[in-house]
PDB file of N, CA and C in Angstrom:
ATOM      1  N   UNK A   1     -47.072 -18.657 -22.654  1.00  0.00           N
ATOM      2  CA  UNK A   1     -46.446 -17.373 -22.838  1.00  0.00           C
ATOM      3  C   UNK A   1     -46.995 -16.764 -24.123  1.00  0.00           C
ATOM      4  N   UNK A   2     -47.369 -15.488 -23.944  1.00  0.00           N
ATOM      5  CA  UNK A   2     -48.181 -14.575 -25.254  1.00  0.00           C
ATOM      6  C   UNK A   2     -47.048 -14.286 -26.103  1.00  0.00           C
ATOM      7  N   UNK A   3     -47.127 -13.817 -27.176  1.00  0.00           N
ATOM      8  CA  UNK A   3     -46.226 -12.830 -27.911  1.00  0.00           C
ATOM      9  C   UNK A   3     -45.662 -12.332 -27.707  1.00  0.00           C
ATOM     10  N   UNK A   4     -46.445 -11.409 -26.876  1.00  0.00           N
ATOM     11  CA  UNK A   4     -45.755  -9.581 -26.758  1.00  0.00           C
ATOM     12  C   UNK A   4     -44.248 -10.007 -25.239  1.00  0.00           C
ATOM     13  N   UNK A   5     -45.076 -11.562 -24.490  1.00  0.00           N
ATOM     14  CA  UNK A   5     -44.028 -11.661 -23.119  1.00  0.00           C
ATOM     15  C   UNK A   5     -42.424 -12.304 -23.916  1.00  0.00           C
ATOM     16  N   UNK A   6     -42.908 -13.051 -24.879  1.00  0.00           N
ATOM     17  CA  UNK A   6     -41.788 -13.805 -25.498  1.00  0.00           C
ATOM     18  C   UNK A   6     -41.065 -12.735 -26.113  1.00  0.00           C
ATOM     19  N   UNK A   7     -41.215 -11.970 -26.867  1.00  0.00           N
ATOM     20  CA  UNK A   7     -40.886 -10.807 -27.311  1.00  0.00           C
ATOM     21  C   UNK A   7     -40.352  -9.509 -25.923  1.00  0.00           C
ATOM     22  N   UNK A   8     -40.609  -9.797 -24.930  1.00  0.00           N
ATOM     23  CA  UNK A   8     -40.122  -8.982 -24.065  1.00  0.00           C
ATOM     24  C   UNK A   8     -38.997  -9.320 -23.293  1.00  0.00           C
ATOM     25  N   UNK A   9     -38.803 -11.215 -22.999  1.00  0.00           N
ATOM     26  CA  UNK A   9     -37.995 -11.849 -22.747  1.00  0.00           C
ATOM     27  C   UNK A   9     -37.131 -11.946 -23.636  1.00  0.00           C
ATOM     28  N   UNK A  10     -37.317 -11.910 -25.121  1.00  0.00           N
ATOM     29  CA  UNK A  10     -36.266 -11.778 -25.905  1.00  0.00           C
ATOM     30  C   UNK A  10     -34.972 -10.414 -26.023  1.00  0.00           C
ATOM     31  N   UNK A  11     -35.979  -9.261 -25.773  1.00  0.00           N
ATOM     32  CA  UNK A  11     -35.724  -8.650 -25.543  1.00  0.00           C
ATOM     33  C   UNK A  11     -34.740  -7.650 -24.157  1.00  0.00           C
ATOM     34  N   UNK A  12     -35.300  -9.066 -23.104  1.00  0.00           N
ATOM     35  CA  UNK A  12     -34.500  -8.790 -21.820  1.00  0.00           C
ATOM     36  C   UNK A  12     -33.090  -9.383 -21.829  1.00  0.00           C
ATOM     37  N   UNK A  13     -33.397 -10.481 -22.264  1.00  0.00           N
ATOM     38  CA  UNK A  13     -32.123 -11.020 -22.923  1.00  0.00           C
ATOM     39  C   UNK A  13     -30.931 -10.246 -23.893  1.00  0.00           C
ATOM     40  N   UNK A  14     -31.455 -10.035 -24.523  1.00  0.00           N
ATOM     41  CA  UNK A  14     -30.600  -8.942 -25.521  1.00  0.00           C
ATOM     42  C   UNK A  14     -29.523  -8.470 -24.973  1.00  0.00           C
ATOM     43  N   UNK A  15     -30.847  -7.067 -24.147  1.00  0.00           N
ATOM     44  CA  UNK A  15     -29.985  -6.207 -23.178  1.00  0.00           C
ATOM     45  C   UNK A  15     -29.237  -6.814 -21.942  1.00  0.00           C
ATOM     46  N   UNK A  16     -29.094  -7.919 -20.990  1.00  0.00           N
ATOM     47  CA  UNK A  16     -28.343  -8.457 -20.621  1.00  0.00           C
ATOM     48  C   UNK A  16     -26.910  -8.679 -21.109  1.00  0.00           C
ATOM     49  N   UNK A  17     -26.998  -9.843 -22.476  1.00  0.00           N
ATOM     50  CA  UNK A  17     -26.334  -9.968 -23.364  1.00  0.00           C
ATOM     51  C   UNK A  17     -25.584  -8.937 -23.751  1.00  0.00           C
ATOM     52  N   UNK A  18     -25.691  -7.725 -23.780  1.00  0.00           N
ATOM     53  CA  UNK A  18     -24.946  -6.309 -24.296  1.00  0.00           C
ATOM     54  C   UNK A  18     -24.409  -5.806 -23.489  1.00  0.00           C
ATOM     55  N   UNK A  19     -24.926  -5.971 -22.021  1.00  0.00           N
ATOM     56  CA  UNK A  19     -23.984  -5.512 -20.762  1.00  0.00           C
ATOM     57  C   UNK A  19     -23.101  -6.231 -20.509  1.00  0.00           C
ATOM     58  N   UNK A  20     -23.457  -7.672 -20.598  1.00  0.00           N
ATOM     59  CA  UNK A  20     -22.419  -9.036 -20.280  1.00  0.00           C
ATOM     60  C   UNK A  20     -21.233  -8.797 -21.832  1.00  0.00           C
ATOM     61  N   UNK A  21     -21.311  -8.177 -22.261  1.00  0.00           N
ATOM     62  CA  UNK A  21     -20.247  -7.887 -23.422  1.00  0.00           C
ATOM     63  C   UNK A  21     -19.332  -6.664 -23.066  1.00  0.00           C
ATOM     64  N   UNK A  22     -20.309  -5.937 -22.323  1.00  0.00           N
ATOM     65  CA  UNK A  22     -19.708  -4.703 -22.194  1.00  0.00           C
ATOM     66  C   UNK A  22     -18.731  -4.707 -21.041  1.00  0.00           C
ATOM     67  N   UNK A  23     -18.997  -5.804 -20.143  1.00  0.00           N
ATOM     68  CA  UNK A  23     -18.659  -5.676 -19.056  1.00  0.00           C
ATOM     69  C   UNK A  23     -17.180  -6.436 -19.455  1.00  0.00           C
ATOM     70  N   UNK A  24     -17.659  -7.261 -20.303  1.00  0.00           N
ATOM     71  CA  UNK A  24     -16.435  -8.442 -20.401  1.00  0.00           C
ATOM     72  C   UNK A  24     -15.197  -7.269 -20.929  1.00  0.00           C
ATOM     73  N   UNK A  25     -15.428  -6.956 -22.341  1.00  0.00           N
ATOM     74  CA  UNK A  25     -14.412  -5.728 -22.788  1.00  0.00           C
ATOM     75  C   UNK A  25     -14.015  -4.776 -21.677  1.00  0.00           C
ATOM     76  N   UNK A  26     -14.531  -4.285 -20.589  1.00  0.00           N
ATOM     77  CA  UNK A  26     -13.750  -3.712 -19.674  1.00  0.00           C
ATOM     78  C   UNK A  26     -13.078  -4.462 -18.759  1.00  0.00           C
ATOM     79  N   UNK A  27     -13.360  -5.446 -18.378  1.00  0.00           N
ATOM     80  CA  UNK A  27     -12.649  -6.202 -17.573  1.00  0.00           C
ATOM     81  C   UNK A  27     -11.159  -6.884 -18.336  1.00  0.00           C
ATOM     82  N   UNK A  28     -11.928  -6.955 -19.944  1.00  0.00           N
ATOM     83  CA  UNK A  28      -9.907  -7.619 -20.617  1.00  0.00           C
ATOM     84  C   UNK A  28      -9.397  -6.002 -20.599  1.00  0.00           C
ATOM     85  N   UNK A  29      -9.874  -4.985 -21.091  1.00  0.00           N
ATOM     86  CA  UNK A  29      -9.281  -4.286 -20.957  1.00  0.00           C
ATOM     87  C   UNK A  29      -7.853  -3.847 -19.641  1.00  0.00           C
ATOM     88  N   UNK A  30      -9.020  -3.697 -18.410  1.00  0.00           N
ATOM     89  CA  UNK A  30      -8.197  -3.891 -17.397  1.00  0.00           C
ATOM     90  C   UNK A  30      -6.872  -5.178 -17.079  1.00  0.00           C
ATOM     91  N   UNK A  31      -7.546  -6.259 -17.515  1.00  0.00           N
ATOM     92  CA  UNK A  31      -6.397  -7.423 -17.193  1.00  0.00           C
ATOM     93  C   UNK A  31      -5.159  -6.653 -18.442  1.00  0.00           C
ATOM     94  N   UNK A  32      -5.214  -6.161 -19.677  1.00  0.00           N
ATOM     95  CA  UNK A  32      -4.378  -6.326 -20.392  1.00  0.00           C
ATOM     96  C   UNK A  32      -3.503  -4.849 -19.769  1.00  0.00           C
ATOM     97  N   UNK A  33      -4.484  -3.687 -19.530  1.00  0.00           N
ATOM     98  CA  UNK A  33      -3.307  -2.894 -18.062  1.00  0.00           C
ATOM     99  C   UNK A  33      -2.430  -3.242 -17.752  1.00  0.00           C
ATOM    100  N   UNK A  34      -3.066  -4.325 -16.912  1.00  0.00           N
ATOM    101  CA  UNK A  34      -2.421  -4.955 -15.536  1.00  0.00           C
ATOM    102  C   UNK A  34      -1.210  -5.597 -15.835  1.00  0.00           C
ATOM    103  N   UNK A  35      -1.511  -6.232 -17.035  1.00  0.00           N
ATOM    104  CA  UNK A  35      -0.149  -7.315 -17.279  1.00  0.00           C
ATOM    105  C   UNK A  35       0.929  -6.453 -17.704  1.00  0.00           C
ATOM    106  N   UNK A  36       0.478  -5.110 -18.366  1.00  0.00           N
ATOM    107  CA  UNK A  36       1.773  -4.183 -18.684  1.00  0.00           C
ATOM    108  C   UNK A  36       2.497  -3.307 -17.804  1.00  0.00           C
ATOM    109  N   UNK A  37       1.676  -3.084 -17.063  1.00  0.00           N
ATOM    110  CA  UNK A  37       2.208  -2.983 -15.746  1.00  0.00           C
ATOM    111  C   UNK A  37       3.103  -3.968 -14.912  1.00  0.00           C
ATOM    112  N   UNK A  38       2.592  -4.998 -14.856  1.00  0.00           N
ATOM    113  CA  UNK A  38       3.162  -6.377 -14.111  1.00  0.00           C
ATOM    114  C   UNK A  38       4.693  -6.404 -14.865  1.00  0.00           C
ATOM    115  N   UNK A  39       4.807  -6.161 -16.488  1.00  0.00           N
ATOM    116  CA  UNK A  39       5.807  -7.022 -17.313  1.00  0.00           C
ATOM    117  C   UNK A  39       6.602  -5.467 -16.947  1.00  0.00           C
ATOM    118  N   UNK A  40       6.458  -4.296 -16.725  1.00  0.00           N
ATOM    119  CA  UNK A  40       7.161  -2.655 -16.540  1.00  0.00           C
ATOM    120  C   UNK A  40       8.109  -3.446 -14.678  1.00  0.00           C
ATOM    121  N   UNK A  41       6.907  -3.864 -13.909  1.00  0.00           N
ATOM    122  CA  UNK A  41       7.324  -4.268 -12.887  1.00  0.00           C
ATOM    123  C   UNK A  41       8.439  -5.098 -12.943  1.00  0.00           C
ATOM    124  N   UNK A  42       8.465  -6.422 -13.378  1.00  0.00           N
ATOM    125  CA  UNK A  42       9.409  -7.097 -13.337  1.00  0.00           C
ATOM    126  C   UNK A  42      10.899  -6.615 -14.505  1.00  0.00           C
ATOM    127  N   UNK A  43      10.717  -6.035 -14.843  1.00  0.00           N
ATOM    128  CA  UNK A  43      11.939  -5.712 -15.253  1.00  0.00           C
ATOM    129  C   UNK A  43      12.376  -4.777 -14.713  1.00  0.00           C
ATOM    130  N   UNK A  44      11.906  -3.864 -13.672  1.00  0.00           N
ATOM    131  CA  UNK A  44      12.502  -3.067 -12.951  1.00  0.00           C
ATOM    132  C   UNK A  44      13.363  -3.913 -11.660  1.00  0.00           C
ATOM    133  N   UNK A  45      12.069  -4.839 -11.206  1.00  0.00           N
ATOM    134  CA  UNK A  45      12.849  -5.916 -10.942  1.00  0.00           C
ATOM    135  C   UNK A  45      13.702  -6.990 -10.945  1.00  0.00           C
ATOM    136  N   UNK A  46      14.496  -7.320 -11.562  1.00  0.00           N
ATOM    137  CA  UNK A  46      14.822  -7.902 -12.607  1.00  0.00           C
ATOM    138  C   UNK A  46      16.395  -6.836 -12.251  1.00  0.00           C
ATOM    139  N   UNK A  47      16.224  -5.755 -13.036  1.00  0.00           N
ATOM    140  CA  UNK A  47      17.056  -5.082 -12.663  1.00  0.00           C
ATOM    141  C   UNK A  47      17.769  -4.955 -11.467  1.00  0.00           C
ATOM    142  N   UNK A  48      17.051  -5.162 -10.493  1.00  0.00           N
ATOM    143  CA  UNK A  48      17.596  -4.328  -9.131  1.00  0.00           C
ATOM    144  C   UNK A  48      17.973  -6.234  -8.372  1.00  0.00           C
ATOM    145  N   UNK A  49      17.414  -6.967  -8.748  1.00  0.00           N
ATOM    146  CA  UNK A  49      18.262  -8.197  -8.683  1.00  0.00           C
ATOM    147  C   UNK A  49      19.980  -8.389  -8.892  1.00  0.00           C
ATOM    148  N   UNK A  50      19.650  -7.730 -10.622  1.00  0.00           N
ATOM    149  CA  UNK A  50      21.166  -8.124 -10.771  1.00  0.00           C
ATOM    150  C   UNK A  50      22.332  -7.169 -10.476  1.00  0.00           C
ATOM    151  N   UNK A  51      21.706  -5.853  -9.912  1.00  0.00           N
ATOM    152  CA  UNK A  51      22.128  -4.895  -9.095  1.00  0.00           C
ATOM    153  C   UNK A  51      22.714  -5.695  -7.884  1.00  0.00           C
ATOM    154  N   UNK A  52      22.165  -6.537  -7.268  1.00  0.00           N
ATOM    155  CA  UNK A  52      22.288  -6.526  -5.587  1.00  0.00           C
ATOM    156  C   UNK A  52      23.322  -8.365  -5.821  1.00  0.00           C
ATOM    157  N   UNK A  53      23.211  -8.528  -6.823  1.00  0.00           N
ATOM    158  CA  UNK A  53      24.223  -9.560  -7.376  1.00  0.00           C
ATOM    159  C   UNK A  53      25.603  -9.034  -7.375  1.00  0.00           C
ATOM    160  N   UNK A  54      25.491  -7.920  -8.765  1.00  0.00           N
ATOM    161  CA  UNK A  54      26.639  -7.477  -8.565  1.00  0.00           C
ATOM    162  C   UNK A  54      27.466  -7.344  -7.355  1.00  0.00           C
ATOM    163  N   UNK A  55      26.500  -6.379  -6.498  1.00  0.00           N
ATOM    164  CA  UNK A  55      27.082  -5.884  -5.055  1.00  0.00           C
ATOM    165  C   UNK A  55      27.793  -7.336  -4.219  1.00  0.00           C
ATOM    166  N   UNK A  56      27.171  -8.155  -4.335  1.00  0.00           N
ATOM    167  CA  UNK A  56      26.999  -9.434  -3.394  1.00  0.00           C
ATOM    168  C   UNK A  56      28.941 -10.111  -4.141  1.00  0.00           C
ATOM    169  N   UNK A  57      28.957  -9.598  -5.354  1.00  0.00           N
ATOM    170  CA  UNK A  57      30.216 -10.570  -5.857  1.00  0.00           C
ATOM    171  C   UNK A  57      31.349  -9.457  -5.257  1.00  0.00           C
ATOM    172  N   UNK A  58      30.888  -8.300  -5.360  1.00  0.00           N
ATOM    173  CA  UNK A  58      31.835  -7.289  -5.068  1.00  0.00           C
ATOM    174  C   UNK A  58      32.182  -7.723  -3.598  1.00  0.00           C
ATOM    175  N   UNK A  59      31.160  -7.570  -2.452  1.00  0.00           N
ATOM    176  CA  UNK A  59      31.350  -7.985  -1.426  1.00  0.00           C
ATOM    177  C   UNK A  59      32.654  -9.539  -0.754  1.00  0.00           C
ATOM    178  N   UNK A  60      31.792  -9.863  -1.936  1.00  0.00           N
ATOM    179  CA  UNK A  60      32.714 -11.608  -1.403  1.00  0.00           C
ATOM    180  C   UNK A  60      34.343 -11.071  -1.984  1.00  0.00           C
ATOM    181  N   UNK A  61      34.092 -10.832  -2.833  1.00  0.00           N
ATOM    182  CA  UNK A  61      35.612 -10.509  -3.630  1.00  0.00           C
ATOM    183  C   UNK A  61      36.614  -9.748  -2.621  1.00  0.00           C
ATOM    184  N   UNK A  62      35.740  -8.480  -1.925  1.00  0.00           N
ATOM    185  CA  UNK A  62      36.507  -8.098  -0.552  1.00  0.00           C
ATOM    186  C   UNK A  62      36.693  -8.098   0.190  1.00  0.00           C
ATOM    187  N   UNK A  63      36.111  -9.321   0.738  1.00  0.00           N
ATOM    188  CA  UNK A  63      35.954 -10.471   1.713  1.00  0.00           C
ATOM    189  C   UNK A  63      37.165 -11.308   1.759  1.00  0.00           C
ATOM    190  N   UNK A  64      37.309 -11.862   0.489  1.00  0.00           N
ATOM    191  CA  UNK A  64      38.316 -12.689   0.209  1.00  0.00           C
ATOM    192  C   UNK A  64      39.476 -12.047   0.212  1.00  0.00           C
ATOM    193  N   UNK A  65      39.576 -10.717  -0.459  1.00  0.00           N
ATOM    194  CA  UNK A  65      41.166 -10.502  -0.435  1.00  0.00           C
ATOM    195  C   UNK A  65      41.391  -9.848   0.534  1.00  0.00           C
ATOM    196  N   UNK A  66      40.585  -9.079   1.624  1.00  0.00           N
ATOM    197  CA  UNK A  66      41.025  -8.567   3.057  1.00  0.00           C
ATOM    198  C   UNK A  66      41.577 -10.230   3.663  1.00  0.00           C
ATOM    199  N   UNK A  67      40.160 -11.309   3.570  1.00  0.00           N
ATOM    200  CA  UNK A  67      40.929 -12.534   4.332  1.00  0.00           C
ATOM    201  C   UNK A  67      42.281 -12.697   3.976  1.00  0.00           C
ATOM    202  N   UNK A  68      42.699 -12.835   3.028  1.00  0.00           N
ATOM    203  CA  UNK A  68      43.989 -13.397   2.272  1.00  0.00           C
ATOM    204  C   UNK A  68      45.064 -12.361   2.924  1.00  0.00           C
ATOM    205  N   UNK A  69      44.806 -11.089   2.532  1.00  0.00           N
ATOM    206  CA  UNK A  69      45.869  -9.963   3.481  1.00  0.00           C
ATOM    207  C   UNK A  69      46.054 -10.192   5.046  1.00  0.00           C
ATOM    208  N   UNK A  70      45.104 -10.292   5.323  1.00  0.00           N
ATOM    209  CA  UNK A  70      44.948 -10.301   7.141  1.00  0.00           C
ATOM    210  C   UNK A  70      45.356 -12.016   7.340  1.00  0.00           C
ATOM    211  N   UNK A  71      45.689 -13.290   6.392  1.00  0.00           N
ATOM    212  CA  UNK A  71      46.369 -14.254   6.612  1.00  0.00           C
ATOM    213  C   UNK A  71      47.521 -14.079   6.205  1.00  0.00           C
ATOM    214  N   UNK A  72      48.460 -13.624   5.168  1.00  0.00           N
ATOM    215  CA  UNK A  72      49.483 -13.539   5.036  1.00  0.00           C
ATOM    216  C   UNK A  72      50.097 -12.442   6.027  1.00  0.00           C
ATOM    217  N   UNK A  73      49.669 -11.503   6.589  1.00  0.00           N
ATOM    218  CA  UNK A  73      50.041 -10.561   7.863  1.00  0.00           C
ATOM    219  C   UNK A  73      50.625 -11.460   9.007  1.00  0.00           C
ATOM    220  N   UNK A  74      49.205 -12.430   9.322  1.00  0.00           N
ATOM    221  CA  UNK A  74      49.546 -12.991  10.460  1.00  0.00           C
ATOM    222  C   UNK A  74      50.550 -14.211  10.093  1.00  0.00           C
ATOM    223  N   UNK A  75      50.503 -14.593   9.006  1.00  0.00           N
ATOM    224  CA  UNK A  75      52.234 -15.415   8.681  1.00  0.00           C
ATOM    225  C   UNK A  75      53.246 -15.109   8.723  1.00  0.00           C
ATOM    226  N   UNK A  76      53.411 -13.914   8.424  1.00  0.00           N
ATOM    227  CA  UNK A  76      54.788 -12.801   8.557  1.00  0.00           C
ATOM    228  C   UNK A  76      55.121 -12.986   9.912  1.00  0.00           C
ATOM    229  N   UNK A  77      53.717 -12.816  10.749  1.00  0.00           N
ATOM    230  CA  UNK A  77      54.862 -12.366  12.113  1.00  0.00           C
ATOM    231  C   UNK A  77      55.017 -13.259  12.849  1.00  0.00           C
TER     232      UNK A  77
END
């Protein structure tokens, strides 16, 4: 290998090297997006969990005391 090729391979390298950097910084860029997005997501979720909890205790709760009414009814008579 001459000079001027070693020097051109060095050179190809480089510029590789500068895209493979460039590329990398956009790609964390994007992942670090993503995860703020992801962490916006789950707490919306998160939310609407303990939404459908709530509902779910409310439910049983009027579950239970219709049962309890509609058994003491039918004891009465």
């Amino acid at each position: 290998m001459g000079k001027n090729n070693l020097e051109e391979y060095r050179n190809s390298i480089t510029v590789h090297l500068v895209r493979i950097c460039s590329d990398v910084e956009h790609i964390k860029d994007k992942v670090n997006k993503n995860n703020e997005h992801l962490e916006r997501i789950n707490g919306r979720l998160r939310t609407a969990e303990n939404n459908i909890t709530g509902i779910k205790s409310i439910g049983i709760t009027l579950y239970a005391i219709i049962g309890v009414v509609l058994g003491w009814l039918g004891i009465k008579q």
